[in-house]
Protein backbone atom coordinates (compact mmCIF):
# COMPACT_ATOMS: atom_id res chain seq x y z
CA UNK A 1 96.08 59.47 62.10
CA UNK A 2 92.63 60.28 62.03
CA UNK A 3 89.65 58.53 62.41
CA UNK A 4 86.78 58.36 60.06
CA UNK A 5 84.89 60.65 62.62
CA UNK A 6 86.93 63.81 62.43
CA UNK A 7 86.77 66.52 59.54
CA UNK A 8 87.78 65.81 55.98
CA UNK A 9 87.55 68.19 53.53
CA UNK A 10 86.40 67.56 49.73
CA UNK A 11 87.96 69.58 47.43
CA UNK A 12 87.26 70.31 43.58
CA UNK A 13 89.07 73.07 41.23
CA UNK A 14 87.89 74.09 37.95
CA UNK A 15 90.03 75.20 35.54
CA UNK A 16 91.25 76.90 32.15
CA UNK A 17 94.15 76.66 30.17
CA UNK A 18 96.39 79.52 29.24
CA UNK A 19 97.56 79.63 25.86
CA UNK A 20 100.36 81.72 26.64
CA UNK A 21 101.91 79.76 29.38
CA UNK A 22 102.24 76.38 27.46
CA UNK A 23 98.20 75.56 28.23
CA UNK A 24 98.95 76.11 31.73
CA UNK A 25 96.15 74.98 33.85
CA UNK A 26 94.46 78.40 35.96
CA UNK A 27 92.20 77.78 37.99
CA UNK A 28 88.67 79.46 37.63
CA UNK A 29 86.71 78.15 40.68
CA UNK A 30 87.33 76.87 44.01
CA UNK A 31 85.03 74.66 46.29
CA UNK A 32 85.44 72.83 49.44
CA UNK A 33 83.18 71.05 51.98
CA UNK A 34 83.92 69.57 55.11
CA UNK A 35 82.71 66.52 56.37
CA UNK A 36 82.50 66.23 59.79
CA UNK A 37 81.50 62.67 61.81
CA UNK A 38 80.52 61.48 58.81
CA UNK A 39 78.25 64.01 58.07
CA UNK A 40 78.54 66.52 54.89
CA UNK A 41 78.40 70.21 56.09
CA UNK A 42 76.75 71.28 52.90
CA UNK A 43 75.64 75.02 54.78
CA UNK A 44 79.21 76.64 55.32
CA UNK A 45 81.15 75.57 52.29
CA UNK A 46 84.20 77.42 50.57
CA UNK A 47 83.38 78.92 47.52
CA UNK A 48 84.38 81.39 44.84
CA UNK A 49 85.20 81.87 41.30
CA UNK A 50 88.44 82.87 40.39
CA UNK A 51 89.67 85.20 37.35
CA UNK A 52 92.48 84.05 36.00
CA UNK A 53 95.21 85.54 34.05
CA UNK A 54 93.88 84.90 30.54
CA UNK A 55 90.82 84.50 28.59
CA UNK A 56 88.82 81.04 29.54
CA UNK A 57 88.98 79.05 26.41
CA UNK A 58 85.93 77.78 24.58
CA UNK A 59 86.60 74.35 25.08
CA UNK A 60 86.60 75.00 29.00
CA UNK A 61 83.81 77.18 29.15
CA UNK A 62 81.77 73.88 27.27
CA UNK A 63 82.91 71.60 29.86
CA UNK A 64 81.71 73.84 33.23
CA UNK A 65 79.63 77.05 31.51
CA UNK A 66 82.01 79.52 33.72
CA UNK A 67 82.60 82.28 31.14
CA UNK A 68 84.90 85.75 31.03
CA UNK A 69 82.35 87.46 31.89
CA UNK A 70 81.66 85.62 35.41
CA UNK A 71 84.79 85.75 36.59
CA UNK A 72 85.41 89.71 35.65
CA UNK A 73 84.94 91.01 39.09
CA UNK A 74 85.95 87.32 40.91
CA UNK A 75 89.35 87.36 43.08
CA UNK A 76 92.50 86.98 41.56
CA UNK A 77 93.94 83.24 42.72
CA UNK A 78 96.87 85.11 45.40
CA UNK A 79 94.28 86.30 46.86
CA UNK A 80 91.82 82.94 47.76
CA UNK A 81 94.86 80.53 48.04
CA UNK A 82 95.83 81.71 51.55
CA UNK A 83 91.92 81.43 52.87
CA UNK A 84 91.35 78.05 51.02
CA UNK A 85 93.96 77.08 53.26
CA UNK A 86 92.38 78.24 56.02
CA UNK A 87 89.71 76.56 55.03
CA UNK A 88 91.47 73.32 54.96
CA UNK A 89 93.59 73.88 58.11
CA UNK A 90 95.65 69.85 58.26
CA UNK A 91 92.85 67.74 57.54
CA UNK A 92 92.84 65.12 54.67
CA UNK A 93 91.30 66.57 51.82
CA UNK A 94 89.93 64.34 49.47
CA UNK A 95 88.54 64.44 45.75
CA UNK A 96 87.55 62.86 42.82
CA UNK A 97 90.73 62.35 40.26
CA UNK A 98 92.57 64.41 42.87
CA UNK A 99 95.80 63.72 41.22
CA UNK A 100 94.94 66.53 38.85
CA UNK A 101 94.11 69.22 41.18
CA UNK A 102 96.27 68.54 43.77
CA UNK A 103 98.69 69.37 40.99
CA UNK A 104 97.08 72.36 40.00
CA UNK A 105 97.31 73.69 43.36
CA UNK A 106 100.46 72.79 43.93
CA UNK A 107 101.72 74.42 40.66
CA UNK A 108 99.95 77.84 42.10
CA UNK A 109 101.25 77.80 45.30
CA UNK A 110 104.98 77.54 44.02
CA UNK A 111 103.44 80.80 42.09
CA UNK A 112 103.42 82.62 45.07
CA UNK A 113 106.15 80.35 46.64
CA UNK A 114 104.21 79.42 49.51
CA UNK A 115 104.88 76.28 51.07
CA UNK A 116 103.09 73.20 49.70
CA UNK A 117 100.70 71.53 52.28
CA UNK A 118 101.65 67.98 53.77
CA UNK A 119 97.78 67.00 53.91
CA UNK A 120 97.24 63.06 53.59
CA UNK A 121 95.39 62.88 49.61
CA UNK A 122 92.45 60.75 49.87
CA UNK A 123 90.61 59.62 46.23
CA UNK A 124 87.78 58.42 45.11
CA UNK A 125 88.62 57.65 41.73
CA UNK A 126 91.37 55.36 43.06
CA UNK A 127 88.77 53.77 45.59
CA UNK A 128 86.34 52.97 42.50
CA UNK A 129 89.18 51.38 40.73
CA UNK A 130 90.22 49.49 43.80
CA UNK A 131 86.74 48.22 44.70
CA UNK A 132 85.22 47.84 41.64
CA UNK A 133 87.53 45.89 38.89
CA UNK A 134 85.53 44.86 36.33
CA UNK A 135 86.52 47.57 34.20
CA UNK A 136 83.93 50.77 32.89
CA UNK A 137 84.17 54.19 33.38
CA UNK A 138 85.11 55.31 36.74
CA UNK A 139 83.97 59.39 35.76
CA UNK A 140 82.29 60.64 38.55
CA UNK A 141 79.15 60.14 36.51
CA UNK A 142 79.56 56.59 36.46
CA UNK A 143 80.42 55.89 40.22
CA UNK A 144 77.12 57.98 41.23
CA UNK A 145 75.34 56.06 38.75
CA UNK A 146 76.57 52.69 40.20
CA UNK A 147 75.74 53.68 43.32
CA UNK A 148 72.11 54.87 43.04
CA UNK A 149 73.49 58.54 43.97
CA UNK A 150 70.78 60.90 42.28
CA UNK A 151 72.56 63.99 41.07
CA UNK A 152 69.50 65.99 39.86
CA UNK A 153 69.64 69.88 41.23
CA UNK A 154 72.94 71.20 39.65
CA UNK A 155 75.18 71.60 36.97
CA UNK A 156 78.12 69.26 37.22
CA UNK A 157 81.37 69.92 36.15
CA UNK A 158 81.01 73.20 38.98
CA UNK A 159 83.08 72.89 41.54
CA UNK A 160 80.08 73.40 44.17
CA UNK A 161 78.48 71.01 43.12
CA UNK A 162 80.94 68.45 42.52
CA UNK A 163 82.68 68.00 45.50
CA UNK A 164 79.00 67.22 47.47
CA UNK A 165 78.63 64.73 44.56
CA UNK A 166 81.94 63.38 45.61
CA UNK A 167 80.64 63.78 49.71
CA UNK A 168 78.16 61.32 48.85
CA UNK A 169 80.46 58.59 46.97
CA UNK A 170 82.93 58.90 49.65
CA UNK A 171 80.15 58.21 52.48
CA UNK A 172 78.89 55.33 50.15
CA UNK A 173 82.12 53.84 50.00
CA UNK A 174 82.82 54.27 53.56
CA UNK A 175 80.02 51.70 53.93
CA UNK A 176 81.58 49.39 51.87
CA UNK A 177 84.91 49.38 52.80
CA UNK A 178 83.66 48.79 56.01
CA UNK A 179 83.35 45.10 54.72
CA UNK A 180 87.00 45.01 54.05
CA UNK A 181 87.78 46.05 57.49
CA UNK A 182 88.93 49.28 56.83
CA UNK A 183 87.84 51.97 58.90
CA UNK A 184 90.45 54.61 59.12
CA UNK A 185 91.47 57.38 57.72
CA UNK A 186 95.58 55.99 57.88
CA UNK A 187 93.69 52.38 55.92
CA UNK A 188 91.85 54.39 52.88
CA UNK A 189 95.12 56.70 52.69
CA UNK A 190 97.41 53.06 52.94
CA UNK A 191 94.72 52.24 50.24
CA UNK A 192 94.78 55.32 47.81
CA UNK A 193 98.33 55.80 47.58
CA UNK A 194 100.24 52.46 47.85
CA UNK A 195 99.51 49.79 45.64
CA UNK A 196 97.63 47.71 48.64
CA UNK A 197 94.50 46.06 47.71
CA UNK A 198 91.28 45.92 49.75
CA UNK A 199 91.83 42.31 49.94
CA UNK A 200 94.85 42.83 51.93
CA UNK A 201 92.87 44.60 54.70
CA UNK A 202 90.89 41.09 55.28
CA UNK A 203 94.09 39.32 55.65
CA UNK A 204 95.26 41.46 58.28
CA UNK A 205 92.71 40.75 60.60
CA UNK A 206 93.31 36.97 60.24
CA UNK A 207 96.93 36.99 62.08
């Protein structure tokens, strides 16, 4: 598996629902950002907006400001899916509340049946839950907040500049996690998606 040295790649979707597929979720914007040796590659990110199939709904357009009007001329979705996995190649992608658009994605690329991608899922809304358990909001907000993060210089809730907000909690956590002995990419995957708890980590090294 690999190490906390190689490439990872941060991943954020936003999205709008269509009314006339039962509120489906279509995506409007793609972003990804490698990080590589533990390092965020914020000069070559992926990036595009993405028209969609309906008319972006008010309540969506509130949330990230992406109207019909910016996506008129943008790529249809067929037609970024195949380099935005290009862009990913086999590397863990991770996100934060990447539950949600890892489903997204995967509901677009049975679309266009094209085979679903077997990339480990790495997130950090499940590592804020896991290492901080006295309860409050875990939005992405909040975890930059607890962590002194400063995320003056862009709109959130775009996908650009969400997933280097994300970059920076992940690299914050890797420094704490560090403290639970857990310094690979196979222990914060073991960590996200089994119900293991950082504790256990510690008690590993004892036998």
């Amino acid at each position: 598996m690999n190490n906390l040295e190689l490439r990872l790649v941060v991943l954020d979707l936003e999205t709008t629902n269509n009314p006339e597929r039962n509120n489906k979720h279509e995506i409007i914007e793609v972003a990804a950002m490698e990080i590589l040796g533990n390092e965020i590659n914020s000069d070559s990110p992926f990036h595009t907006l993405v028209r969609p199939p309906c008319r972006i709904q008010a309540h969506n357009f509130k949330v990230s400001g992406i109207s019909d009007e910016a996506v008129k001329f943008a790529p249809t979705i067929d037609r970024v899916l195949p380099d935005l996995l290009g862009f990913i190649g086999d590397n863990a992608i991770l996100g934060h509340n990447l539950k949600f658009d890892a489903r997204v994605l995967s509901e677009h690329l049975n679309d266009f049946e094209i085979r679903g991608i077997p990339n480990v899922f790495l997130d950090t809304l499940v590592l804020s839950r896991k290492l901080n358990k006295k309860g409050g909001s875990h939005t992405l907000d909040a975890v930059m907040e607890k962590l002194g993060i400063d995320f003056s210089g862009g709109r959130r809730h775009r996908a650009l500049k969400d997933v280097e907000c994300t970059a920076l909690v992940f690299l914050k956590f890797v420094e704490i996690l560090k403290e639970y002995n857990i310094t690979t990419i196979e222990m914060i995957d073991r960590l996200c998606n089994t119900d293991a708890i950082v504790e256990d980590f510690l008690q590993l090294e004892l036998f």
